[in-house]
N, C-alpha and C. Protein backbone atom coordinates (compact mmCIF):
# COMPACT_ATOMS: atom_id res chain seq x y z
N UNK A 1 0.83 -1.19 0.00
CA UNK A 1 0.00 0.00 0.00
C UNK A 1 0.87 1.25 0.00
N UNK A 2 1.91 0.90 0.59
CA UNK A 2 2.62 2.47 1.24
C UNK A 2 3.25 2.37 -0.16
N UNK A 3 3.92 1.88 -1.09
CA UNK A 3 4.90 2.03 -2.46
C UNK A 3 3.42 2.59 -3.79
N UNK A 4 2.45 2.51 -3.17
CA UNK A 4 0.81 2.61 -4.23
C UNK A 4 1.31 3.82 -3.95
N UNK A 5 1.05 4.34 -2.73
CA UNK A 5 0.87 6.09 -2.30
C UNK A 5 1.82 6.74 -3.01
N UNK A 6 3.31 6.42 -3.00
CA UNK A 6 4.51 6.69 -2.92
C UNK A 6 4.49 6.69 -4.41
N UNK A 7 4.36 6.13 -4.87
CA UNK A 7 4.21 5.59 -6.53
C UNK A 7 2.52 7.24 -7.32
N UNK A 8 2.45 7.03 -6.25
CA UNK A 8 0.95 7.91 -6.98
C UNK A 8 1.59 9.99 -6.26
N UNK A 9 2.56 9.93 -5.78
CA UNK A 9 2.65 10.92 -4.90
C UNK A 9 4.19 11.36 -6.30
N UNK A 10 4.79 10.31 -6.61
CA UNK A 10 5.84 10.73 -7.65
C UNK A 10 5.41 11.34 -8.93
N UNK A 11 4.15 10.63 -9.35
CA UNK A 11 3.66 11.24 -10.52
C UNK A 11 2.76 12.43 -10.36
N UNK A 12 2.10 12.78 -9.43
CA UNK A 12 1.64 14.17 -8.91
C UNK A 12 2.99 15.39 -9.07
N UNK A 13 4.08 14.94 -8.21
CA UNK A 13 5.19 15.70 -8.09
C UNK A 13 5.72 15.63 -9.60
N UNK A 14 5.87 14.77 -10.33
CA UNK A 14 6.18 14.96 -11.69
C UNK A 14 5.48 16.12 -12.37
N UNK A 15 4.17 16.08 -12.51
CA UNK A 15 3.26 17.17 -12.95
C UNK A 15 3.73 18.39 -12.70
N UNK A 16 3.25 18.84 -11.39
CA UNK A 16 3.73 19.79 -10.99
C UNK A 16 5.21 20.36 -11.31
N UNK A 17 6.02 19.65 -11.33
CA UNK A 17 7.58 19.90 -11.76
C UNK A 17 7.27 20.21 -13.00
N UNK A 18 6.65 19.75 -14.04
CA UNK A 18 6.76 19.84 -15.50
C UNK A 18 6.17 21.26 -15.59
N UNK A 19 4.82 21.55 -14.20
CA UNK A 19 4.03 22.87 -15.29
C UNK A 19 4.89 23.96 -14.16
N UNK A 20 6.10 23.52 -13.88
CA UNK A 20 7.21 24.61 -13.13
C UNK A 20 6.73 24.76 -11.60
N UNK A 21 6.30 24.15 -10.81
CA UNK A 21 6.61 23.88 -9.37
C UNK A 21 7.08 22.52 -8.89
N UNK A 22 7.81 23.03 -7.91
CA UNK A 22 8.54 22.05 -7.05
C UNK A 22 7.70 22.52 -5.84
N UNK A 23 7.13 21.26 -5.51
CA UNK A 23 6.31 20.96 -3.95
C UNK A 23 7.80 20.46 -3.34
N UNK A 24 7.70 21.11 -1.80
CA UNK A 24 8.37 20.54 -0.67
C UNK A 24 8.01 20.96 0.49
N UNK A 25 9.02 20.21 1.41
CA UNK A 25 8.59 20.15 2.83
C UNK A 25 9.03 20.51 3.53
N UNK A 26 8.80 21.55 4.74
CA UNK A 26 10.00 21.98 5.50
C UNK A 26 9.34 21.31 7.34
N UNK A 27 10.50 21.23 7.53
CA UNK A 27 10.72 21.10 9.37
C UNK A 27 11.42 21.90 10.02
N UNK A 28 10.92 21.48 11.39
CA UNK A 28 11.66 22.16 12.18
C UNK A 28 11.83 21.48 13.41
N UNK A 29 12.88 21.25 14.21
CA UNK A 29 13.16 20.63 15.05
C UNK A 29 13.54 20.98 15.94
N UNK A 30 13.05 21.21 17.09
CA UNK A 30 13.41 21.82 18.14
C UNK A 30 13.72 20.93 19.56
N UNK A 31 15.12 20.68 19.88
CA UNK A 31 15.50 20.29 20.60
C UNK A 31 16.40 18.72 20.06
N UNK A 32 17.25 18.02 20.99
CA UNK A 32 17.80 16.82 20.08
C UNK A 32 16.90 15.26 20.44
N UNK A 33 15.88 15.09 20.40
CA UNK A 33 15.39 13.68 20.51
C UNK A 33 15.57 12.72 19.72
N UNK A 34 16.38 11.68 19.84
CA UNK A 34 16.63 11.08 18.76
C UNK A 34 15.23 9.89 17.90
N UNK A 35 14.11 10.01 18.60
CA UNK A 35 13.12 9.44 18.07
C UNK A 35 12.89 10.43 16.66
N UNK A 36 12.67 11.77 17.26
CA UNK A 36 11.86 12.67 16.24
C UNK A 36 12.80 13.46 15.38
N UNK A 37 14.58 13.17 15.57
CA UNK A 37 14.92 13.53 14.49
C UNK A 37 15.12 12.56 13.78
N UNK A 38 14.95 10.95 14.03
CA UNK A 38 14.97 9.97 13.34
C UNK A 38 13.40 10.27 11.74
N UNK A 39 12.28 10.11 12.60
CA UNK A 39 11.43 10.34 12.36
C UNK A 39 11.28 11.48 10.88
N UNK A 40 11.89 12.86 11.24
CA UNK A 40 12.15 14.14 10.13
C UNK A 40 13.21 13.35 9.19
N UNK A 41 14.44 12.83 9.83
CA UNK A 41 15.08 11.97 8.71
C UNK A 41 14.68 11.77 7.80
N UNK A 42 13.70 10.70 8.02
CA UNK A 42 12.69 10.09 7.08
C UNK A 42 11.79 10.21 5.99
N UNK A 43 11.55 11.46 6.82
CA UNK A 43 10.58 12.38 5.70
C UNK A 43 11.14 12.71 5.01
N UNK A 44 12.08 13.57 5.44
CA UNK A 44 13.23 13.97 4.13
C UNK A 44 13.99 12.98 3.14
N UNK A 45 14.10 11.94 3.44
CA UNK A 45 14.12 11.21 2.86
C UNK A 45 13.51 10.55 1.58
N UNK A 46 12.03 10.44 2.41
CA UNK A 46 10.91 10.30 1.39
C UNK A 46 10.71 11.15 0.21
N UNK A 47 11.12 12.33 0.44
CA UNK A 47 10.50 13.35 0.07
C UNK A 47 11.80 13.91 -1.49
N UNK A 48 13.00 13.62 -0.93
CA UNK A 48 13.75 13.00 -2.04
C UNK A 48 13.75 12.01 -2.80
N UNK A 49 12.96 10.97 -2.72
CA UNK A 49 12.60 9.83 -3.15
C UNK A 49 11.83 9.94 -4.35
N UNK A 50 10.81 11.23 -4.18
CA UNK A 50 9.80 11.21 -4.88
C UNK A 50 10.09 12.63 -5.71
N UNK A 51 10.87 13.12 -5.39
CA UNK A 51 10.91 14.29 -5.95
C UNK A 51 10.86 15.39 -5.78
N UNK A 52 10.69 15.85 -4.54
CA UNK A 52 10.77 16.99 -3.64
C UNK A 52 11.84 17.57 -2.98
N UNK A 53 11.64 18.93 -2.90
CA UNK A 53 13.02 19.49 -2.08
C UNK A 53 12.35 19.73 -0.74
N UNK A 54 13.57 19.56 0.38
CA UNK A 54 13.13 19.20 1.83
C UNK A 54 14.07 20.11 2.23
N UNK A 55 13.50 20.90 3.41
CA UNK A 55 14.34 22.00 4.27
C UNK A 55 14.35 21.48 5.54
N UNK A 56 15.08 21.55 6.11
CA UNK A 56 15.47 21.45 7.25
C UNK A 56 15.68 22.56 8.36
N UNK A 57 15.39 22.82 9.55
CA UNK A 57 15.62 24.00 10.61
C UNK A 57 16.19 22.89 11.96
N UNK A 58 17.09 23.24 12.81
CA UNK A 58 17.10 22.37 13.46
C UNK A 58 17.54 23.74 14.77
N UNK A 59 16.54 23.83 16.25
CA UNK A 59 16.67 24.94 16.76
C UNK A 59 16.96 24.27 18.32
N UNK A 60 18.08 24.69 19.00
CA UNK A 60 18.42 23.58 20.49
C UNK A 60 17.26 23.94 21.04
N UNK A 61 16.95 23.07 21.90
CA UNK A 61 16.03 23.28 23.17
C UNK A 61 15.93 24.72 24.21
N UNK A 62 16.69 24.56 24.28
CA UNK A 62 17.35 25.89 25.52
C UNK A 62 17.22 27.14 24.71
N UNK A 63 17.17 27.40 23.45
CA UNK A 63 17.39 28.75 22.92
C UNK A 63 16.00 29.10 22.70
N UNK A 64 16.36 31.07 23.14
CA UNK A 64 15.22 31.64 23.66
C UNK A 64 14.05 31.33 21.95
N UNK A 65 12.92 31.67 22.47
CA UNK A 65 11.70 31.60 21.40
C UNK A 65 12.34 32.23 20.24
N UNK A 66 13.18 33.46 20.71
CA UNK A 66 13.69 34.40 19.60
C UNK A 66 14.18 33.89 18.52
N UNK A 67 14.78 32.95 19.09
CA UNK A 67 15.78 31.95 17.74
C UNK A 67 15.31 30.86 16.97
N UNK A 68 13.76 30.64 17.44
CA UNK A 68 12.96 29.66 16.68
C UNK A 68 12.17 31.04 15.28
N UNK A 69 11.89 32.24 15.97
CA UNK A 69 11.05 33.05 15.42
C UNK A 69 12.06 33.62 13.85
N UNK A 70 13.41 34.02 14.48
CA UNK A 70 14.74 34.29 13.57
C UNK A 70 14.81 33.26 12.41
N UNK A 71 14.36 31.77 12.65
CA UNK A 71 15.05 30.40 12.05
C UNK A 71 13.37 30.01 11.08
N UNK A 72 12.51 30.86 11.57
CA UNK A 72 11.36 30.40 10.05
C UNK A 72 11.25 31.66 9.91
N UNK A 73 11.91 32.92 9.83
CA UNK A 73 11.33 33.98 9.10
C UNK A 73 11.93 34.15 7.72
C-alpha cells in the first residue's frame, strides 16, 4: 500500500515539476530527541525519493523563542 501512495505521490510531483513547481517540505526541530529527528530523517528522505526538495531547521532546546522566530522567518 505504502509504495501505491509513494508511486501515486511521484507522478503528482512529476506534474507539478513539469508545469514549473517544485512541492516541498520543511521542518523544524526543536530540541535533540533522537526518536523525532529519526522520524524528520525520514521524511526527508521520502521526500527525495519522490521528488521533492526538503528543508530542514534544526533549533536547540534551551534557545530563547527568539531563535525559533529568527530560524522560520
Amino acid at each position: 500500500v505504502a509504495e501505491a501512495v509513494l508511486d501515486d505521490v511521484r507522478t503528482r510531483v512529476d506534474a507539478l515539476r513539469a508545469a514549473g513547481t517544485t512541492p516541498g517540505l520543511g521542518t523544524i526541530l526543536v530540541g535533540d530527541d533522537g526518536a523525532s529527528a529519526g522520524y524528520v530523517r525520514k521524511k526527508h528522505e521520502t521526500c527525495e525519493s519522490v521528488g521533492m526538495v526538503s528543508h530542514h531547521i534544526q533549533v536547540e532546546a534551551d534557545d530563547p523563542v527568539e531563535a525559533l522566530d529568527e530560524a522560520v522567518a
